[in-house]
C-alpha atoms as a PDB file:
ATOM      1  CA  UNK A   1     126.945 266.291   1.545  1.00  0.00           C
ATOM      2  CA  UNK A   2     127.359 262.536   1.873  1.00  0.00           C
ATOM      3  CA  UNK A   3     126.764 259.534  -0.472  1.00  0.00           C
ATOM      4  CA  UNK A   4     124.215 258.609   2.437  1.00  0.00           C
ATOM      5  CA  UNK A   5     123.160 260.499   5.623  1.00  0.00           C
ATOM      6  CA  UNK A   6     122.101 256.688   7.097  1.00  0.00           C
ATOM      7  CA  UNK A   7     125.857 254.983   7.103  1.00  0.00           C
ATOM      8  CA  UNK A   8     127.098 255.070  10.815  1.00  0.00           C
ATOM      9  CA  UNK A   9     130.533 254.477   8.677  1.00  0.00           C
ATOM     10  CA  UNK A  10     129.933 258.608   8.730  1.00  0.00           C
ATOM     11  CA  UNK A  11     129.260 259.096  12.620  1.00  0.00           C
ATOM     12  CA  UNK A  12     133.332 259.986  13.318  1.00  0.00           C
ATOM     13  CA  UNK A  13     133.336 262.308  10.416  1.00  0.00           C
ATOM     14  CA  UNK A  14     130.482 263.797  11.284  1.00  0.00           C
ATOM     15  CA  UNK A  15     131.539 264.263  14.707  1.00  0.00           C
ATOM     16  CA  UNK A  16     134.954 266.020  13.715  1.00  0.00           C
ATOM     17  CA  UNK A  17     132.666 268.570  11.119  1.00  0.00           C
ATOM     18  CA  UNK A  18     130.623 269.391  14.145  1.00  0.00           C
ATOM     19  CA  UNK A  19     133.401 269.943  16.207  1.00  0.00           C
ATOM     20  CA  UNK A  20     135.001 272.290  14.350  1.00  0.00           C
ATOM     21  CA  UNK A  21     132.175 273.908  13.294  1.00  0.00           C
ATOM     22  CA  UNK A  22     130.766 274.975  16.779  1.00  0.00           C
ATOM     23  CA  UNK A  23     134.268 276.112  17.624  1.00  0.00           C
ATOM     24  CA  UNK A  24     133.992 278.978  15.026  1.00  0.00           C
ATOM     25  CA  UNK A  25     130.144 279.180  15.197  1.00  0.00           C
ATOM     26  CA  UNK A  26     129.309 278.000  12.520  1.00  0.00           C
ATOM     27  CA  UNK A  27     126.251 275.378  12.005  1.00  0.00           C
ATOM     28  CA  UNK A  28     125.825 272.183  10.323  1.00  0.00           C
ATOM     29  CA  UNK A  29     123.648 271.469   7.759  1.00  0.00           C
ATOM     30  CA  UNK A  30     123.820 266.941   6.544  1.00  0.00           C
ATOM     31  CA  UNK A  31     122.338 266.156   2.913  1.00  0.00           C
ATOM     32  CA  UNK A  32     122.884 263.286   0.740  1.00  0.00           C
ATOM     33  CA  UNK A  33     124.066 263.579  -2.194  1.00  0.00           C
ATOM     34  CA  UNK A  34     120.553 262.574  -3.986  1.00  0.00           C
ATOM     35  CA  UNK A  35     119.216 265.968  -2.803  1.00  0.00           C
ATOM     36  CA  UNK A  36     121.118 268.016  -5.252  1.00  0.00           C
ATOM     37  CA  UNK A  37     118.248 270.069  -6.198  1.00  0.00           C
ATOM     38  CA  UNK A  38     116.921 271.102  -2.907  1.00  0.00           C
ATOM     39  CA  UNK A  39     121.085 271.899  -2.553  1.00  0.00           C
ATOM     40  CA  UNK A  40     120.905 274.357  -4.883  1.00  0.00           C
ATOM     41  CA  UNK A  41     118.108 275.869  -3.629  1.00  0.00           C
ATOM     42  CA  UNK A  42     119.893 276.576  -0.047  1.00  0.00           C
ATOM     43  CA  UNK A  43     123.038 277.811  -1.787  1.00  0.00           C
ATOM     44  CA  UNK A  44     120.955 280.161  -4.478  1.00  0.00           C
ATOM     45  CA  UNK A  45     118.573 281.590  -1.234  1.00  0.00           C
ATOM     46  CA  UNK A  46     122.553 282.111   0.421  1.00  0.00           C
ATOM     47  CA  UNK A  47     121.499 280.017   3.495  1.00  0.00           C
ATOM     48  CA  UNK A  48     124.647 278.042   3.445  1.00  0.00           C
ATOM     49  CA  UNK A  49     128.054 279.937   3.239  1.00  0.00           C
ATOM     50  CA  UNK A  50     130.491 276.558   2.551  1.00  0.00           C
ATOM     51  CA  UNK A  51     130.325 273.009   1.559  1.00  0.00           C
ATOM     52  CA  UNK A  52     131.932 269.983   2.618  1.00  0.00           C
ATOM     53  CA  UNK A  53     131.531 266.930  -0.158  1.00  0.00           C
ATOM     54  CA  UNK A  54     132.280 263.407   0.239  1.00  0.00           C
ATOM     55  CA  UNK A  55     131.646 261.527  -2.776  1.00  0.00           C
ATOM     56  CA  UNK A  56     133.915 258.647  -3.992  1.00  0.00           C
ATOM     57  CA  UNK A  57     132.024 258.145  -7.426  1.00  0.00           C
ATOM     58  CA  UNK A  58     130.411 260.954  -8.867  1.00  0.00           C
ATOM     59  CA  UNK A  59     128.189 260.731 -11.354  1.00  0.00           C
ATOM     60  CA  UNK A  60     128.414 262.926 -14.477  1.00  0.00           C
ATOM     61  CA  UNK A  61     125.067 264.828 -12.625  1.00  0.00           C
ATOM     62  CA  UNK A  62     127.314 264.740  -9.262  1.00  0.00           C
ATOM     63  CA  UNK A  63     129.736 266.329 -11.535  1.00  0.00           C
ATOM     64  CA  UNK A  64     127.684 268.948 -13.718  1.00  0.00           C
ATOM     65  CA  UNK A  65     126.416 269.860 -10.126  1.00  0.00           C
ATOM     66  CA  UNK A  66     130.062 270.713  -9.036  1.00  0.00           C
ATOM     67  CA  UNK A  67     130.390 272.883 -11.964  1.00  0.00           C
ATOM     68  CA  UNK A  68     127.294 274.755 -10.533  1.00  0.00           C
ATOM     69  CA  UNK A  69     128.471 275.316  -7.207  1.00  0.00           C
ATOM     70  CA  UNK A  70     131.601 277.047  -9.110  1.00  0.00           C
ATOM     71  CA  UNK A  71     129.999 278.818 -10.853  1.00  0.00           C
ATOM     72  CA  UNK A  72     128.320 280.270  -8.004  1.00  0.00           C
ATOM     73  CA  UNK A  73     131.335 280.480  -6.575  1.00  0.00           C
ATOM     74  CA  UNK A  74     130.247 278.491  -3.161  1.00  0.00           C
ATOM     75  CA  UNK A  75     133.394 277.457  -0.970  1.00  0.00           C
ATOM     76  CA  UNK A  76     133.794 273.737  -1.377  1.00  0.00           C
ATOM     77  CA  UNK A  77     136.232 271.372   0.626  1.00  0.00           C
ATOM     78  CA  UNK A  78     136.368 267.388  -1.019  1.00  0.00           C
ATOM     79  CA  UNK A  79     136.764 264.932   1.583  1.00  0.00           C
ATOM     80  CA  UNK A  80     138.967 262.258  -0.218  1.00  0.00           C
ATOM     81  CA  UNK A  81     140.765 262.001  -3.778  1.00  0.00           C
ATOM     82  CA  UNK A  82     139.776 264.344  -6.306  1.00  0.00           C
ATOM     83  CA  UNK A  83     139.566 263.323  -9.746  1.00  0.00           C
ATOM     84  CA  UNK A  84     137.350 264.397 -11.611  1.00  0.00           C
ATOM     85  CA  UNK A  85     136.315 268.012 -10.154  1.00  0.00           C
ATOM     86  CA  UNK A  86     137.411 270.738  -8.897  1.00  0.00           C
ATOM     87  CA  UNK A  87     137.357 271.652  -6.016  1.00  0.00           C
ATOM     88  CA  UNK A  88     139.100 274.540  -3.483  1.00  0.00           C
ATOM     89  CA  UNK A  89     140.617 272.384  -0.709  1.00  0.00           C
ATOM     90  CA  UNK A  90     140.948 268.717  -0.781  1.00  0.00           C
ATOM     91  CA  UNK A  91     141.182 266.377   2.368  1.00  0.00           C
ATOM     92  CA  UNK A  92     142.051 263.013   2.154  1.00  0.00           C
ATOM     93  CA  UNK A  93     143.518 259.710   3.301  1.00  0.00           C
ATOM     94  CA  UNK A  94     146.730 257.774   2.364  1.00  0.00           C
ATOM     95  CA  UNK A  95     144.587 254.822   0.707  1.00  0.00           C
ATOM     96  CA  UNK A  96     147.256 254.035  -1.404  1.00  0.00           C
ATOM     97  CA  UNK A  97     149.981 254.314   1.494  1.00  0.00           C
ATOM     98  CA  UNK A  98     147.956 252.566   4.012  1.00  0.00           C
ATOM     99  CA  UNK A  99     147.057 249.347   1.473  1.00  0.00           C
ATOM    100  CA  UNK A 100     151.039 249.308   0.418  1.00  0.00           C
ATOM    101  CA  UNK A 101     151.472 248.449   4.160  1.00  0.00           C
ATOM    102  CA  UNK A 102     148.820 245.518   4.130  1.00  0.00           C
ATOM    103  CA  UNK A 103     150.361 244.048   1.248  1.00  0.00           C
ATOM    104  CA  UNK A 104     153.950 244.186   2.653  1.00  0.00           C
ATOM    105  CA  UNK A 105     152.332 243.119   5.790  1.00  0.00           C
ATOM    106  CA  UNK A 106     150.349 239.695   4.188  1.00  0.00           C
ATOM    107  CA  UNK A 107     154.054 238.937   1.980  1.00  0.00           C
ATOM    108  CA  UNK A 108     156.084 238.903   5.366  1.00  0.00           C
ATOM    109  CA  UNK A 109     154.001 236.726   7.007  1.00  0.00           C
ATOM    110  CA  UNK A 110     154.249 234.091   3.716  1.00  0.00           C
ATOM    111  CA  UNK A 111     150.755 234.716   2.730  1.00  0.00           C
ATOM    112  CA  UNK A 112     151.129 234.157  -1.081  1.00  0.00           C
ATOM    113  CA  UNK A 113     147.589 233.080  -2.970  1.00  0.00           C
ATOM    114  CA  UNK A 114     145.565 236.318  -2.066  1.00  0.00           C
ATOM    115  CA  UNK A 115     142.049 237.243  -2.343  1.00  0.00           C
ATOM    116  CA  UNK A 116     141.345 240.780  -2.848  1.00  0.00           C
ATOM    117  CA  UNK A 117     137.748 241.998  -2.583  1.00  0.00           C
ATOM    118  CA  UNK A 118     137.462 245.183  -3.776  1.00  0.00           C
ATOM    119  CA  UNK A 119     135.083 248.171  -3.631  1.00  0.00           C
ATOM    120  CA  UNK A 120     132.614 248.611  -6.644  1.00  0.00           C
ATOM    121  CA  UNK A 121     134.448 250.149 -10.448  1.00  0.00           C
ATOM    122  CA  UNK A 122     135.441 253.685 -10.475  1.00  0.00           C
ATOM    123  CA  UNK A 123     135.145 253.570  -6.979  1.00  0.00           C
ATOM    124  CA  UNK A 124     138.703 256.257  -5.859  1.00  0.00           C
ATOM    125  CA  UNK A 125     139.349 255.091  -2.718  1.00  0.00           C
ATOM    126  CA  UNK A 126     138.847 251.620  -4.208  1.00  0.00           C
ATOM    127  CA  UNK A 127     141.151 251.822  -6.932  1.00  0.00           C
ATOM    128  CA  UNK A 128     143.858 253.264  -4.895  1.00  0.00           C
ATOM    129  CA  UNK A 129     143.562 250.689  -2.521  1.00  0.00           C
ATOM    130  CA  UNK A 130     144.284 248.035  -5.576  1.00  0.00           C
ATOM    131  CA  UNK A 131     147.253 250.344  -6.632  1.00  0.00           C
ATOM    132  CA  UNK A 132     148.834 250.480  -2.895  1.00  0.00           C
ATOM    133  CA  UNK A 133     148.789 246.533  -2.700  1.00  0.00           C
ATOM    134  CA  UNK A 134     150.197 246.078  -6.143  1.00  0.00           C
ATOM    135  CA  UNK A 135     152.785 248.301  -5.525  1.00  0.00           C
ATOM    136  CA  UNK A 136     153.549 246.766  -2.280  1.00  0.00           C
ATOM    137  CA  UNK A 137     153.187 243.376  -3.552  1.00  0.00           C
ATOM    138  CA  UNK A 138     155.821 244.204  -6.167  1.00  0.00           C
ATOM    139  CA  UNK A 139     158.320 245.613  -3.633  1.00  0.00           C
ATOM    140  CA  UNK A 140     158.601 241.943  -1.644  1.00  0.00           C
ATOM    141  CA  UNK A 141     158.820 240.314  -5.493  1.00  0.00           C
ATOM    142  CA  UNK A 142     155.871 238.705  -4.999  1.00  0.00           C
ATOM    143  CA  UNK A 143     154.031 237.125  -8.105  1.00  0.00           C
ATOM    144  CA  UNK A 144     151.290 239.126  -9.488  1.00  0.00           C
ATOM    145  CA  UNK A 145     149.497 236.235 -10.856  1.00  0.00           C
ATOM    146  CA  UNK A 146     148.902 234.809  -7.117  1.00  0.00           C
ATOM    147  CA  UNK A 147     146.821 237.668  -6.741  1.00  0.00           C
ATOM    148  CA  UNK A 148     142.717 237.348  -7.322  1.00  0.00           C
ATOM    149  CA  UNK A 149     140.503 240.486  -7.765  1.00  0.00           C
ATOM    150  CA  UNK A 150     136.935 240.610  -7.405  1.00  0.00           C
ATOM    151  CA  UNK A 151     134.008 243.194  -7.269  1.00  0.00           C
ATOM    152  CA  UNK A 152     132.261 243.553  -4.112  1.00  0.00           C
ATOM    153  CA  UNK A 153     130.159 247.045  -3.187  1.00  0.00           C
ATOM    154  CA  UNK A 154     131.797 247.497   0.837  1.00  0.00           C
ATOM    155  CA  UNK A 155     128.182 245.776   1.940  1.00  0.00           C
ATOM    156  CA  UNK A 156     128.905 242.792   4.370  1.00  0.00           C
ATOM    157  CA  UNK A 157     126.713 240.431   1.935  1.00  0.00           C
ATOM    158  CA  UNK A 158     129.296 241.110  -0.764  1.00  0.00           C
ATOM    159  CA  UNK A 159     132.230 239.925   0.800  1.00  0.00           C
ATOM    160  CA  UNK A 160     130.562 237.020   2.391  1.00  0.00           C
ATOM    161  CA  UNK A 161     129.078 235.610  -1.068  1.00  0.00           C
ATOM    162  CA  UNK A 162     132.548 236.782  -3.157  1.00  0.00           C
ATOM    163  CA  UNK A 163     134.385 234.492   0.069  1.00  0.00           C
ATOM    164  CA  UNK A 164     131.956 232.011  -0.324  1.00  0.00           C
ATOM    165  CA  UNK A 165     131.576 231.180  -4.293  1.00  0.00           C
ATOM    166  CA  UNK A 166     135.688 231.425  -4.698  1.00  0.00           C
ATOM    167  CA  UNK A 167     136.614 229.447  -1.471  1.00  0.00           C
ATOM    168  CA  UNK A 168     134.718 226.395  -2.519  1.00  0.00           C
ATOM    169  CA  UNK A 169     136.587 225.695  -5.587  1.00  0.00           C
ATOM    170  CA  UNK A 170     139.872 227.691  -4.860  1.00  0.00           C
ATOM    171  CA  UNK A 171     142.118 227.537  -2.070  1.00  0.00           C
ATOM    172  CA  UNK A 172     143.511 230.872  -0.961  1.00  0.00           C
ATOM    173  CA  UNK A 173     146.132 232.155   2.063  1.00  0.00           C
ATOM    174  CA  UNK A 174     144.507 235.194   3.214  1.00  0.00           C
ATOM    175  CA  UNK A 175     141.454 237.357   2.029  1.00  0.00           C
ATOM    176  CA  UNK A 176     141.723 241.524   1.320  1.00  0.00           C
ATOM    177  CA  UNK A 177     138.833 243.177   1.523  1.00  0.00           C
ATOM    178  CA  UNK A 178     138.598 246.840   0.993  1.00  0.00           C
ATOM    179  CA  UNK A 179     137.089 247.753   3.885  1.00  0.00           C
ATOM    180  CA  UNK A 180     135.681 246.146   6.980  1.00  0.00           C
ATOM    181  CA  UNK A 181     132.336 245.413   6.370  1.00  0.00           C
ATOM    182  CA  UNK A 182     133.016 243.108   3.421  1.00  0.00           C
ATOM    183  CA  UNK A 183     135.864 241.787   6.104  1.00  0.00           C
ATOM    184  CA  UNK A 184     132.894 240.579   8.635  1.00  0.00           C
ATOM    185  CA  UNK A 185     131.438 239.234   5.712  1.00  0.00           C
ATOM    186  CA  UNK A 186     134.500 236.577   4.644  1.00  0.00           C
ATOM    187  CA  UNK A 187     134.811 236.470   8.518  1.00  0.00           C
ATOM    188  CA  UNK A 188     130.905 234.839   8.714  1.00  0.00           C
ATOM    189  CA  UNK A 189     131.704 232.566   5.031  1.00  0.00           C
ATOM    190  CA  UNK A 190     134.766 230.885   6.387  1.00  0.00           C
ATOM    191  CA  UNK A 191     133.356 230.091   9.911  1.00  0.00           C
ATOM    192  CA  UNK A 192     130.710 228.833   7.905  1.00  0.00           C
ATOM    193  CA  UNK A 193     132.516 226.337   5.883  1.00  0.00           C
ATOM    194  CA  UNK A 194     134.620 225.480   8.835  1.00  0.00           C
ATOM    195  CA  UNK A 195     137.602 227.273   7.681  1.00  0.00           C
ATOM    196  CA  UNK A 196     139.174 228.524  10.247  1.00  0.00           C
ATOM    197  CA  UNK A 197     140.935 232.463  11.075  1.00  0.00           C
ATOM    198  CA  UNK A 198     144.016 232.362  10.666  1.00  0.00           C
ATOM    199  CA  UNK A 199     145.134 229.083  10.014  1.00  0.00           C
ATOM    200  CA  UNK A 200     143.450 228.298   7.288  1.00  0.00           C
ATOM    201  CA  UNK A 201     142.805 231.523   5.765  1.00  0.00           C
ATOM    202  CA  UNK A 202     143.619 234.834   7.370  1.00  0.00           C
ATOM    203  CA  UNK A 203     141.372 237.913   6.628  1.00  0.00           C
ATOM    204  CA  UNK A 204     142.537 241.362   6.909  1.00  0.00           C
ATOM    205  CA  UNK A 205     140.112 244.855   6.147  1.00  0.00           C
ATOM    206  CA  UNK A 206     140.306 248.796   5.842  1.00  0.00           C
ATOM    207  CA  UNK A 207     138.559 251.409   7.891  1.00  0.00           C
ATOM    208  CA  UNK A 208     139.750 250.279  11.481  1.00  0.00           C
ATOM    209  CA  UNK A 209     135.725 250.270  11.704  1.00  0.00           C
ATOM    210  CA  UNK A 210     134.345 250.300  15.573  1.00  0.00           C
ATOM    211  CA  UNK A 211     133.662 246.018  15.311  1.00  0.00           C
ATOM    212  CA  UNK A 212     136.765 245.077  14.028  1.00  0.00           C
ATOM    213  CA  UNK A 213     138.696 244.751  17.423  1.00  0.00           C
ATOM    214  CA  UNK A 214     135.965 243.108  18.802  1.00  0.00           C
ATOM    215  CA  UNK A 215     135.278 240.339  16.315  1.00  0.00           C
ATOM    216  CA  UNK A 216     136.684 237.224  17.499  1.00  0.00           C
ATOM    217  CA  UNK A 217     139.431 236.813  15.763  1.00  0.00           C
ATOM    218  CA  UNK A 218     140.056 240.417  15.948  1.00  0.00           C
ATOM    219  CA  UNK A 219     140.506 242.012  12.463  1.00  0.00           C
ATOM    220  CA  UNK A 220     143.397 243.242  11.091  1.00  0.00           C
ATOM    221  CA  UNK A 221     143.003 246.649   9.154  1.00  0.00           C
ATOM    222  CA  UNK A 222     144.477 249.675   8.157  1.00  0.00           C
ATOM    223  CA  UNK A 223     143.001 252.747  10.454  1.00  0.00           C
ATOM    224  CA  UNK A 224     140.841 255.462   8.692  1.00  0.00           C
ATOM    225  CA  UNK A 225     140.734 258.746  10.898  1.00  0.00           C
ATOM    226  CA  UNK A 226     137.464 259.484  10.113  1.00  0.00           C
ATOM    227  CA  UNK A 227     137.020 262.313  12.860  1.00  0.00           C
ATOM    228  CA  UNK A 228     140.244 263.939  11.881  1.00  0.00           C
ATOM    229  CA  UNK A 229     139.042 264.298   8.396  1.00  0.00           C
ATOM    230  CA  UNK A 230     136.087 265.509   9.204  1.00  0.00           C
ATOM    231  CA  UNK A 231     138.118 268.646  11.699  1.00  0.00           C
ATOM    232  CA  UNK A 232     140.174 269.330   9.525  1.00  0.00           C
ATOM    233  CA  UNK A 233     137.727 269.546   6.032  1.00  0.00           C
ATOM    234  CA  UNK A 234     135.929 271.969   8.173  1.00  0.00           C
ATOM    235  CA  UNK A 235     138.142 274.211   9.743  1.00  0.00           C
ATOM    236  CA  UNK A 236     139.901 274.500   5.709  1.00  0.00           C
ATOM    237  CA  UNK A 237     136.466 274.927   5.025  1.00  0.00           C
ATOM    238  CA  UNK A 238     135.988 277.994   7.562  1.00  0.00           C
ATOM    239  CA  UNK A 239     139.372 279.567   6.299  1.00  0.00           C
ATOM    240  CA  UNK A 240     137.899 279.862   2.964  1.00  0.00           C
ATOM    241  CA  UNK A 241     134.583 281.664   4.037  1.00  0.00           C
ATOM    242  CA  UNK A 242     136.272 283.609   6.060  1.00  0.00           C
ATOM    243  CA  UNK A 243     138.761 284.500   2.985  1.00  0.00           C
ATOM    244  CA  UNK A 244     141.799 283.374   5.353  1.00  0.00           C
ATOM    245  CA  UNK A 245     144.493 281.902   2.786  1.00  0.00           C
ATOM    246  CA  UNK A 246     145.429 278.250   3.238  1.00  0.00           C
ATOM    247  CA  UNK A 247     148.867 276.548   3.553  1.00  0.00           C
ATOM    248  CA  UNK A 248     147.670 273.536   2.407  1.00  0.00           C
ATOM    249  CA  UNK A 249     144.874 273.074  -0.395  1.00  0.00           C
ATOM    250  CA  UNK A 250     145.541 269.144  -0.514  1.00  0.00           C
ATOM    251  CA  UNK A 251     145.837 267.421   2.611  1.00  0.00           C
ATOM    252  CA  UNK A 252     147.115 264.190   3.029  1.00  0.00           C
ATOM    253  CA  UNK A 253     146.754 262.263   6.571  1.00  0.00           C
ATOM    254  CA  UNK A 254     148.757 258.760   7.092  1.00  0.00           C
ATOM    255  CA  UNK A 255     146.948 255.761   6.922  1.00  0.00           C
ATOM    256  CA  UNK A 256     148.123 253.235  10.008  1.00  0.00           C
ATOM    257  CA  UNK A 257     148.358 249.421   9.584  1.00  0.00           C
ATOM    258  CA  UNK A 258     146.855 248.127  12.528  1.00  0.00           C
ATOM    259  CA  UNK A 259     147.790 244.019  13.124  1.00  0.00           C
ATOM    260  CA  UNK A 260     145.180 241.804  15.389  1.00  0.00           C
ATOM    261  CA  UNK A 261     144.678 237.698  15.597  1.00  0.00           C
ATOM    262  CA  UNK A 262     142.872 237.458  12.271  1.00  0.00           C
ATOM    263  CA  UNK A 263     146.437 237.900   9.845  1.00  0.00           C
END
């Protein structure tokens, strides 16, 4: 289940589920997580045997649906932080690791008066993106109040209008968006008002998405193993079905900072 079956964001993850999955024989079933209904259906008629779930903001239905799937006592592997739920296994991504990095990374390179665009409110990965850069901010004793937060929703428009509407009446070092798509979209605002990347302003992202080492300058981010999620959430997954006991319920992979032209 995924927050949207259409998001090519998805394609790695998907790839690694698949991957595992065939190994063991197992097939793959996609559904977004708006189907819930026709999910419970599949699960109640015992045509699936295991669930994978990748949902950053649950609703309280998302959630009153999880209880469900407990209570039916369905396998279930979370890919990314859970908070809310429970769930058996967990697989997930040092956000907060991997943003600490970018922060220490902008403060090195004297970037002071930051920008941070960040994913939409009680968004997980989001919020522990904001935590890793605070955290890392505060370890170079940089000042907190050169620091700017706004909203975006990770769509490209976002970040280009949240760039635009604060550049023109505020003059910043570098811009953080919280992942790469709202990086493009600073990327197209500056060029637009003839700021240029990185001398003027430098832009940085998250996700390590396919584009951003081709965009001109190339983007700096912080790499999101996507198809390494995806293996490993299934083969936990697997072990559960299977009733195969797990070393690891909650697992963490490293987050890399990956530096290109734009910081």
């Amino acid at each position: 289940m995924l927050p949207a079956t259409w998001r090519s964001y998805y394609g790695s993850l998907l790839h690694g589920i698949e991957e595992a999955a065939t190994k063991h024989d197992y097939h793959v079933l996609i559904k977004a997580n708006g189907r819930l209904k026709s999910v419970l259906n599949l699960v109640r008629s015992r045509q699936i045997d295991g669930m994978i779930v990748r949902n950053t903001s649950p609703s309280s239905k998302d959630i009153a649906f999880y209880k469900q799937l407990n209570q039916m006592r369905l396998p279930c592997v979370h890919i990314g932080n859970v908070t809310k739920t429970r769930f058996d296994a967990s697989v997930m991504i040092d956000n907060v690791g991997g943003s600490r990095r970018m922060a220490h990374h902008l403060a090195d390179r004297g970037y002071r008066r930051i920008l941070f665009i960040t994913g939409p409110k009680n968004n997980t990965d989001s919020e522990d993106r904001i935590s890793g850069f605070k955290l890392g901010w505060d370890e170079r004793g940089c000042n907190r109040e050169s620091l700017v937060f706004r909203e975006g929703d990770y769509s490209q428009d976002s970040g280009y209008h949240i760039a635009h509407d604060y550049t023109r009446t505020h003059v910043v070092d570098a811009v953080y968006a919280a992942n790469d798509r709202m990086a493009l979209g600073v990327m197209l605002s500056l060029r637009g008002t003839g700021l240029r990347i990185p001398e003027d302003v430098a832009v940085a992202g998250f996700d390590n998405d396919f584009c951003s080492q081709y965009l001109t300058p190339a983007l700096t981010t912080v790499n999101q193993p996507m198809y390494d999620m995806g293996f490993m959430a299934a083969q936990n997954l697997i072990l559960l079905i299977e009733e195969v006991k797990l070393t690891d319920h909650r697992v963490l992979l490293p987050a890399e900072l990956i530096v290109r032209d734009s910081t």
